[in-house]
Structure formats: C-alpha cells, structure tokens
Protein backbone atom coordinates (compact mmCIF):
# COMPACT_ATOMS: atom_id res chain seq x y z
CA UNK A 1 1.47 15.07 6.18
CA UNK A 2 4.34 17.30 6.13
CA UNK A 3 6.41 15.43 3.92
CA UNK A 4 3.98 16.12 1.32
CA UNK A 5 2.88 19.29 1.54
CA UNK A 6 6.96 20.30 1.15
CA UNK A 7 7.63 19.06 -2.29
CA UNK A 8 5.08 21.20 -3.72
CA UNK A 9 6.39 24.70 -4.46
CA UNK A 10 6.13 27.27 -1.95
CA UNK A 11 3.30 29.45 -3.31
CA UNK A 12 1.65 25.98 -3.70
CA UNK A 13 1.59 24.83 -0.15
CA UNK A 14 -1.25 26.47 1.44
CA UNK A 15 -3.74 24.74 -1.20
CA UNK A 16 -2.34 21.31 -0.86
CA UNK A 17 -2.55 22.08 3.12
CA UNK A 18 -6.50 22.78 2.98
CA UNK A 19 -7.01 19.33 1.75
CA UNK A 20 -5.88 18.04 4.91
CA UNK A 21 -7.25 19.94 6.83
CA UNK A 22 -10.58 19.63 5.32
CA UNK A 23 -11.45 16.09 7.34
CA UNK A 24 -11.70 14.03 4.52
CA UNK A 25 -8.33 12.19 4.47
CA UNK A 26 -6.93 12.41 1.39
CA UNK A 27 -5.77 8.88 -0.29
CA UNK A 28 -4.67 10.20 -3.65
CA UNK A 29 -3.38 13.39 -5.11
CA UNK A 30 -3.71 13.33 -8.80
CA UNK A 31 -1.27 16.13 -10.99
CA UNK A 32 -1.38 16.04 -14.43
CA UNK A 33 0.01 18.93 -16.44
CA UNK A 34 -2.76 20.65 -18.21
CA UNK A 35 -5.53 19.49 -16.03
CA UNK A 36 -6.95 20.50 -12.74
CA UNK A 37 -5.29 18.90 -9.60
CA UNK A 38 -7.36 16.10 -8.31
CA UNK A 39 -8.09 15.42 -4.49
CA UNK A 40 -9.57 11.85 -4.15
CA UNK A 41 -11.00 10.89 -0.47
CA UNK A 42 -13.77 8.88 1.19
CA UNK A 43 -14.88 8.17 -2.45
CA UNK A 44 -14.83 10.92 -3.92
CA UNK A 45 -13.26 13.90 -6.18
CA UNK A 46 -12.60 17.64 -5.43
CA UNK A 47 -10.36 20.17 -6.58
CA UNK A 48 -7.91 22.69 -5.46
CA UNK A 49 -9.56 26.07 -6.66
CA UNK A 50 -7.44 28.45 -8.72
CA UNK A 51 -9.37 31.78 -6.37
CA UNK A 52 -9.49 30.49 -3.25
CA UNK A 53 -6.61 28.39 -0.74
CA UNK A 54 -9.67 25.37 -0.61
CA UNK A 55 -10.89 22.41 -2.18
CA UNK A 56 -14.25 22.85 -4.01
CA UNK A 57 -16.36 19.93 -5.61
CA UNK A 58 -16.60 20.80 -9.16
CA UNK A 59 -13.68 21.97 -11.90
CA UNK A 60 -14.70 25.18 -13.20
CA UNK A 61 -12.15 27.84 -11.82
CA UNK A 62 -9.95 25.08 -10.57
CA UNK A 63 -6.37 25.04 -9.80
CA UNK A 64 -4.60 23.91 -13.93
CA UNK A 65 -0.95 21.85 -13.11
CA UNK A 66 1.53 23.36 -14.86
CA UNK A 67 4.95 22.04 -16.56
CA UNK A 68 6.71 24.36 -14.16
CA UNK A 69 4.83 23.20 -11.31
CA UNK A 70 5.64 19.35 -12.27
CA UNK A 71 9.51 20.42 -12.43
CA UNK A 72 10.14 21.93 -9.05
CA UNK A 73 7.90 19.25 -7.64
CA UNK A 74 9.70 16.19 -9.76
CA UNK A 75 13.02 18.04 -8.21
CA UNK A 76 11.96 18.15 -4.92
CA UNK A 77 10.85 14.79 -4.58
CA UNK A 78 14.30 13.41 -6.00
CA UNK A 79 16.08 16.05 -3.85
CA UNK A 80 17.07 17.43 -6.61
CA UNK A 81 18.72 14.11 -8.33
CA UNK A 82 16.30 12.17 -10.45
CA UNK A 83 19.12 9.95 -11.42
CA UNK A 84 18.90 8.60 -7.68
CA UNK A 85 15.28 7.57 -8.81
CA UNK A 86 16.27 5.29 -11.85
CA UNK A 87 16.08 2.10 -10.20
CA UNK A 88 12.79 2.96 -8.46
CA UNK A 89 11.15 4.44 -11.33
CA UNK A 90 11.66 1.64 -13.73
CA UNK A 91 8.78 -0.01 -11.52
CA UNK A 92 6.55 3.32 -12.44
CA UNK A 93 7.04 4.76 -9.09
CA UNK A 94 8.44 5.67 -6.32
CA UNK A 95 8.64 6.33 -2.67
CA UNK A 96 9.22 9.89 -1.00
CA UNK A 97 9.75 10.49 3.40
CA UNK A 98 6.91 9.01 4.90
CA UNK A 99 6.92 6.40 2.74
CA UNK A 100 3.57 7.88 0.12
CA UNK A 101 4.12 6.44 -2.65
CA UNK A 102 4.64 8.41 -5.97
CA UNK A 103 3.28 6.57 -9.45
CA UNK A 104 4.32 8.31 -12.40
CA UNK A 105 3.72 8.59 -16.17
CA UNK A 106 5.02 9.73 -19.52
CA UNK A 107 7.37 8.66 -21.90
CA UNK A 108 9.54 5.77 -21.47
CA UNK A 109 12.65 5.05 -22.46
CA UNK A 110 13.19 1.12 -23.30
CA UNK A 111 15.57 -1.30 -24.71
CA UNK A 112 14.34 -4.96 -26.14
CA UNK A 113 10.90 -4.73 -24.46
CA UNK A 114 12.40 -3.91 -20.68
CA UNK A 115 11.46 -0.16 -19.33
CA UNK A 116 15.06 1.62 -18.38
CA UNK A 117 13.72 4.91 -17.29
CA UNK A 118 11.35 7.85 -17.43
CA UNK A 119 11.28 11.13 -19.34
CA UNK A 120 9.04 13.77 -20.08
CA UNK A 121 7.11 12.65 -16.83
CA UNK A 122 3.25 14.33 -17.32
CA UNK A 123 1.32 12.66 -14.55
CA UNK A 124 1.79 11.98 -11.01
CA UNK A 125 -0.46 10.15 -8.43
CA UNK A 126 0.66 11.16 -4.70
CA UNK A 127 -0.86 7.80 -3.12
CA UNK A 128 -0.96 8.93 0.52
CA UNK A 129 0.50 6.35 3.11
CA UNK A 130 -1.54 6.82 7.16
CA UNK A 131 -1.17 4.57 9.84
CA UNK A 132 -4.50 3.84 11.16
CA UNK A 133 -3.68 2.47 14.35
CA UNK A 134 -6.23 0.11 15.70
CA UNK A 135 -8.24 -0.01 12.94
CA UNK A 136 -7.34 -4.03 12.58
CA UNK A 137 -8.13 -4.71 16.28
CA UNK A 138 -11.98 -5.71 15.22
CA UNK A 139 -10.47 -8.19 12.94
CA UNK A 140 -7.51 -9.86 14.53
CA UNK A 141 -9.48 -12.18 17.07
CA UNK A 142 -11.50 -14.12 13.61
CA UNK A 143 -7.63 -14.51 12.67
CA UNK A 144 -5.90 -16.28 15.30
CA UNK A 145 -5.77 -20.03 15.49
CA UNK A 146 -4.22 -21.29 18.47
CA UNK A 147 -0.51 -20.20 19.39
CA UNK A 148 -0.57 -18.60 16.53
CA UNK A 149 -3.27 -17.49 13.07
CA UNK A 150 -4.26 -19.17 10.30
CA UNK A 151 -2.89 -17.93 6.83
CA UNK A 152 -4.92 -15.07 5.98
CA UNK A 153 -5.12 -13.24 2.96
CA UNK A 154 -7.04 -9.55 2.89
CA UNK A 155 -9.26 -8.80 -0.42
CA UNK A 156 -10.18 -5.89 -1.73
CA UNK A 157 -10.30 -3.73 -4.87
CA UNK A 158 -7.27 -1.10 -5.18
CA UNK A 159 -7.96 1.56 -3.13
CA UNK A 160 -10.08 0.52 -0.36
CA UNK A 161 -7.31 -0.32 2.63
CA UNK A 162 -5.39 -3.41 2.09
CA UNK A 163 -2.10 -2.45 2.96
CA UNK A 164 -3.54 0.29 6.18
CA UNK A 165 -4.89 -3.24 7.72
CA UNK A 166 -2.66 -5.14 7.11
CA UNK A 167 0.11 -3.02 8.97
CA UNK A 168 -2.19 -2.49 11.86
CA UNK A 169 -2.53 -6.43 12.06
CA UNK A 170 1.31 -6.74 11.46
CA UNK A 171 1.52 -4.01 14.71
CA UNK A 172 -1.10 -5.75 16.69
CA UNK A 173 0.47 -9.08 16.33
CA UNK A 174 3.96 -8.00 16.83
CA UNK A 175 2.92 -6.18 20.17
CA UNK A 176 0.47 -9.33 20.92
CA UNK A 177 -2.52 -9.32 23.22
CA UNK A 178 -4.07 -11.73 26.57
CA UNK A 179 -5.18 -13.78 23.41
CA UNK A 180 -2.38 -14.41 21.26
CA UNK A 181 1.51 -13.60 22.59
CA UNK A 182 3.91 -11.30 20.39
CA UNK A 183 4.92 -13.02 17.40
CA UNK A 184 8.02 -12.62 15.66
CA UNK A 185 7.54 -11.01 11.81
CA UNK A 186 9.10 -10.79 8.59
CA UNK A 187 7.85 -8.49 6.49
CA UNK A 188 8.83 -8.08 2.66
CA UNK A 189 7.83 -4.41 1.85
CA UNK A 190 8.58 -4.37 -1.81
CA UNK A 191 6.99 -0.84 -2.32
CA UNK A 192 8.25 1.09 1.29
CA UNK A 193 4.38 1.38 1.84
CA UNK A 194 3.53 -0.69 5.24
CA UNK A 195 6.91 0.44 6.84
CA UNK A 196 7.24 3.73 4.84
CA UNK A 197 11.16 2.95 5.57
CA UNK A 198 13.44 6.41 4.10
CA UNK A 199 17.14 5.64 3.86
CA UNK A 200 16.43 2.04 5.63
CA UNK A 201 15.15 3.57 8.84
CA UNK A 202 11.24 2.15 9.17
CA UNK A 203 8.69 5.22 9.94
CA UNK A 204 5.55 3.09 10.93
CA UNK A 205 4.90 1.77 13.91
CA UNK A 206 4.85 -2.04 13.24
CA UNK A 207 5.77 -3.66 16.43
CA UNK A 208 8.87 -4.44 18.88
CA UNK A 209 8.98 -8.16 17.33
CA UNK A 210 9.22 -7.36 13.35
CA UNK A 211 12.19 -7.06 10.92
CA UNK A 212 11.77 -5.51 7.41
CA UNK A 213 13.42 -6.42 3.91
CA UNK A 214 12.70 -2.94 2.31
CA UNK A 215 12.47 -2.78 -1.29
CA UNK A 216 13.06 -6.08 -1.78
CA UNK A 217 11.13 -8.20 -4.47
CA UNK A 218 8.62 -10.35 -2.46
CA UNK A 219 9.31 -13.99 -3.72
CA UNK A 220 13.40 -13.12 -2.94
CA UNK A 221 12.20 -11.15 0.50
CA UNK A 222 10.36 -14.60 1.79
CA UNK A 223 13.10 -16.92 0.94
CA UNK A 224 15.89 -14.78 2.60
CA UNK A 225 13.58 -13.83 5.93
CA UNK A 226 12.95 -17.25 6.07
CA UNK A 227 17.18 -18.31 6.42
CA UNK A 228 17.89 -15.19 8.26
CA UNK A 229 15.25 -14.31 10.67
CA UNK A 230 13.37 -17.23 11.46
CA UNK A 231 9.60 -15.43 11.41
CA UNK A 232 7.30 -17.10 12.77
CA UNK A 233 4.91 -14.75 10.34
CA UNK A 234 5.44 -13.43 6.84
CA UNK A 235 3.63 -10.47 5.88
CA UNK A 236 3.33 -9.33 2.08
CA UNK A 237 1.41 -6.95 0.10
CA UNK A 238 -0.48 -7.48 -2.97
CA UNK A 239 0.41 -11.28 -4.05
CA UNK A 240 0.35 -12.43 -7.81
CA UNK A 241 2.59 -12.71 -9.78
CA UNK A 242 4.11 -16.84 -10.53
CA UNK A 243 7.29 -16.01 -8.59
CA UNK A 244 5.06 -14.93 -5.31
CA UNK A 245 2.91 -17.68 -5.25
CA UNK A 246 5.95 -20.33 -5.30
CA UNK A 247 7.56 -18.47 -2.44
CA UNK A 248 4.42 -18.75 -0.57
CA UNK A 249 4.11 -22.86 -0.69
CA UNK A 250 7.31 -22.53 0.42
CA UNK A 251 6.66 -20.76 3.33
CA UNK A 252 3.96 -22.78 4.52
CA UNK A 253 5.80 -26.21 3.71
CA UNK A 254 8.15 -24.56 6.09
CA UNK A 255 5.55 -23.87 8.84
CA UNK A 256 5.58 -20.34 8.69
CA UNK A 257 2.27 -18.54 8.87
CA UNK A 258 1.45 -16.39 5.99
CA UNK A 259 -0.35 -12.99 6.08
CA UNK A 260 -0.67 -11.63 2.95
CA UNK A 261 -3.05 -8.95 0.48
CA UNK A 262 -4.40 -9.32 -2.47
CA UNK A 263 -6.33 -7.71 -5.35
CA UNK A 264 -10.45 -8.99 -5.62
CA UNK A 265 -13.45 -7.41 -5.84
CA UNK A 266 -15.59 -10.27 -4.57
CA UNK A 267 -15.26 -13.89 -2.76
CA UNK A 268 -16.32 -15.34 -6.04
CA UNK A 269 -13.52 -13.98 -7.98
CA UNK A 270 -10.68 -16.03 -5.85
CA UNK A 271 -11.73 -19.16 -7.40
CA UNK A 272 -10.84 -17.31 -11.18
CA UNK A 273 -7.42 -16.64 -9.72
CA UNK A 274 -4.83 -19.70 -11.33
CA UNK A 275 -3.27 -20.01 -7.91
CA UNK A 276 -5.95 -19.10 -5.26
CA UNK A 277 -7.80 -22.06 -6.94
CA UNK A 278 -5.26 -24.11 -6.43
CA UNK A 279 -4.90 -22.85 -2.69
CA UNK A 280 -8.31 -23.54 -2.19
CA UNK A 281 -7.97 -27.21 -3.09
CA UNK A 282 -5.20 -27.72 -1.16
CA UNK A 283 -7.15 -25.50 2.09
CA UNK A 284 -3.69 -23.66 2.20
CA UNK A 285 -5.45 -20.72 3.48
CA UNK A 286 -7.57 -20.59 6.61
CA UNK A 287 -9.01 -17.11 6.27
CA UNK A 288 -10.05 -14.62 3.59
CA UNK A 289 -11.10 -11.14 4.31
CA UNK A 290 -12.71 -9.32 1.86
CA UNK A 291 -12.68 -5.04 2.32
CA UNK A 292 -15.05 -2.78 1.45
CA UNK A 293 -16.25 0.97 1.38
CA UNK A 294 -19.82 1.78 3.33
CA UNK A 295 -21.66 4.81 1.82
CA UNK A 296 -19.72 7.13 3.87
CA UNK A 297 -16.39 5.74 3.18
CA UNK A 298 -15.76 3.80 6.47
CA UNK A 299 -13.86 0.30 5.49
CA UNK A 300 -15.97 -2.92 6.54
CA UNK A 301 -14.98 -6.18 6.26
CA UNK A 302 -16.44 -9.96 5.81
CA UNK A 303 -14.57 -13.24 6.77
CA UNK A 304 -14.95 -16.26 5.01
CA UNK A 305 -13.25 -19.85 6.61
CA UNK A 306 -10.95 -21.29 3.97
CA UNK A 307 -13.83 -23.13 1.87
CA UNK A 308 -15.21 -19.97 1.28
CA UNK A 309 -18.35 -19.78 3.42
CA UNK A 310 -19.01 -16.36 5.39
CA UNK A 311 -18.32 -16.33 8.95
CA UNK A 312 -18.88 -12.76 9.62
C-alpha cells in the first residue's frame, strides 16, 4: 500500500505504515482537521497515537490532523495540481495510484443548484482499494447457468465487500474454469475502484478476456461496451440511479448477461427498491447475493434464486 503511505508527509509515514502492518487490513482512513486520525478495519476503530509510531484503540493521546498536514497531503495526492482534480471532485471524490479512492468534504462552490468544485477541503476518507484474489471462487459455481451465469446482483451494506467480489468474480470469469469457459467482459468502472486504472492503464488483475470504460458514467459505459466490444458480460458497481436501471433492460433485451452490485442491508429490502421490484416481476435477475460481516470480520455470503428464496 505504497501509494498511500507516500502522500502523507514524510515525518507522517511511519504511523500510517504501522496500520498496515498491524494485520488488520485497513478499509478506511479517516482525516479530519482537528480530530484524531481514524483507522477503520475488520469492524472496528483505532487511532494513530501522537507518542508512539502505532495504532492504539482508544483517542486519548492520539495523533490530532492538522491544516498543514491536510495541505501537503491534498498536494500530494493532486501531484501538486488540484485543478487536474476539478472534474473528479465535483462527484465528492477522487481516485489516487492504485486506484483507493479519496472522498472529500468542505465547502462547495456551486452555481444554480449543480456542485462546480471544492474549497476549504476539511475531511478526507482514504477508502482503501485490495484485490482479494480468490476470495469469489466459493461463490462463482451458485452463479453460472449453463454456457454462461445468470444475472447476478451482489447485496450488501456500504462497506462490507461489494466491489472486492465482484472483481474477483469479474477475474475468475474472465480467466474461466473446467466449469464455465473464459468469457468476454465489459466492465463500466465509473469510480477507478474494480480496475484501479491510473492514467488509463488498469492495475488489477481482472482477466485476459475483459475491456474497461474507466471513469465513465455507467448507463453511457453499458450502451457504448455494448456497440463496441460485444461482452458477452457487463459488470457494474453500485446500480441505482433511473439512468442505470434503463441501461440494464437494455442489456438484457440484448442478451448480455449482467453482473452487477448494489446497496441493501437485507433480502427483504430489494422488494422496497422502485426498480428491483419491478425486476423481480419480470424474474430479470437469476441470482442475488447478499454480503455480510461474521464477528471477526470475515465476509459471508447467502444466495437467494431470483424469487427470493435462500439457496445457500
């Protein structure tokens, strides 16, 4: 996680280091200025410590963010050009080598209703991108239908591993297996977070057989991998909005398999979502996975068919 650790400043290195080091796989690094620096993993919180180059569990004597701190960071994440972030940061983040992904806040600057840019930024969250390769391979067989897999959609709250499985399952069925052969793939990676693509080049491992639109709105991605690269999968992270969900029928009406996240805490809560209800009617979708943390932090999962009763 070297890409990381280098846009803090120097004298700050060695205490954003010890969090990786530590075990616990950091998924979020949380600086606000005036507070304490914020280490989420596996669940839970801990904090750089202001005496000591380690994380400890509680605040007191913890590591405060300062404004100077946030400025040679900001600058070293925009190589020293935050104009080159505009575009990006109208969104509210953006993506540094490695493809982690960088949410910010603070003070916007806007004109009739529509967010133009950033200033006075006072919190960032470091979400941290890791390829978990293999971690899908448990899942894949409940997915495949056939020559090919049935339109899948993973579940889960934010935070607990959409987008790590579904890049493993993009890499898995790119590569393909004695069960399925390789299959070709579009994906649409809106964010740079399941290729973690820098300057265009993609830094993940997803597969001899898969082409990426990177930061490409997803409804536009589908349509134009659909005229250009003829996938016989699309892959998409974190469905919703009206746009999406047109570009989706398309898809299928077009026979292309779909393989997509999105945000629920429960199976019960699809059926509240406008369009999944509609999706469900229609049986558009052969699988739903829904993701979870165990006690320890390890990701589980439970498939349902597409009427929505549990087959694992």
């Amino acid at each position: 996680m070297e890409e990381i650790i280098n846009v803090f400043p120097s004298a700050l290195r060695p205490l954003c280091r010890a969090a990786f080091e530590r075990g616990l796989e950091p998924e979020e690094i949380r600086l606000r200025i005036g507070r304490p620096v914020m280490v989420l993993g596996r669940g839970r919180e801990y904090f750089w410590s202001q005496r000591e180059i380690k994380l400890q569990d509680g605040r007191e004597q913890s590591y405060i963010w300062q404004e100077e701190d946030m400025k040679e960071t900001l600058s070293r994440m925009s190589r020293y050009s935050m104009y080159a972030l505009e575009e990006e940061l109208r969104n509210g983040f953006f993506t540094i080598q490695g493809g982690h992904r960088v949410g910010v806040a603070g003070r916007t600057v806007c004109e009739q209703g529509r967010i133009l840019s950033f200033r006075n930024i006072c919190s960032l969250n470091i979400r941290v991108a890791r390829q978990k390769k293999g971690c899908a391979r448990e899942l894949l067989p409940w997915l495949i239908e056939g020559d090919s897999i049935y339109n899948t959609l993973l579940l889960s709250p934010p935070g607990v591993g959409k987008t790590t499985m579904l890049r493993d399952c993009i890499r898995l069925l790119s590569e393909g297996s004695k069960a399925l052969p390789g299959q070709k793939v579009g994906v649409v990676d809106e964010r740079s977070e399941i290729a973690a693509s820098f300057l265009g080049v993609v830094q993940n491992d997803l597969g001899d057989r898969t082409d990426v639109l990177d930061a490409c709105p997803k409804a536009e991605g589908m349509r134009l991998l659909l005229r250009s690269m003829s996938p016989q999968i699309l892959a998409v992270d974190e469905l919703g909005g009206r746009e999406d969900c047109r570009a989706v029928e398309e898809a299928l009406h077009c026979g292309c398999r779909i393989l997509g996240t999105m945000h629920a805490r429960n199976a019960g809560e699809l059926q509240e979502k406008m369009y999944l209800s509609e999706w469900l009617a229609k049986g558009f979708f052969g699988r739903f996975v829904l993701l979870a943390l165990g006690n320890d932090g390890e990701r589980r999962f439970s498939v349902y068919d597409g009427g929505l009763q549990k087959l694992c």
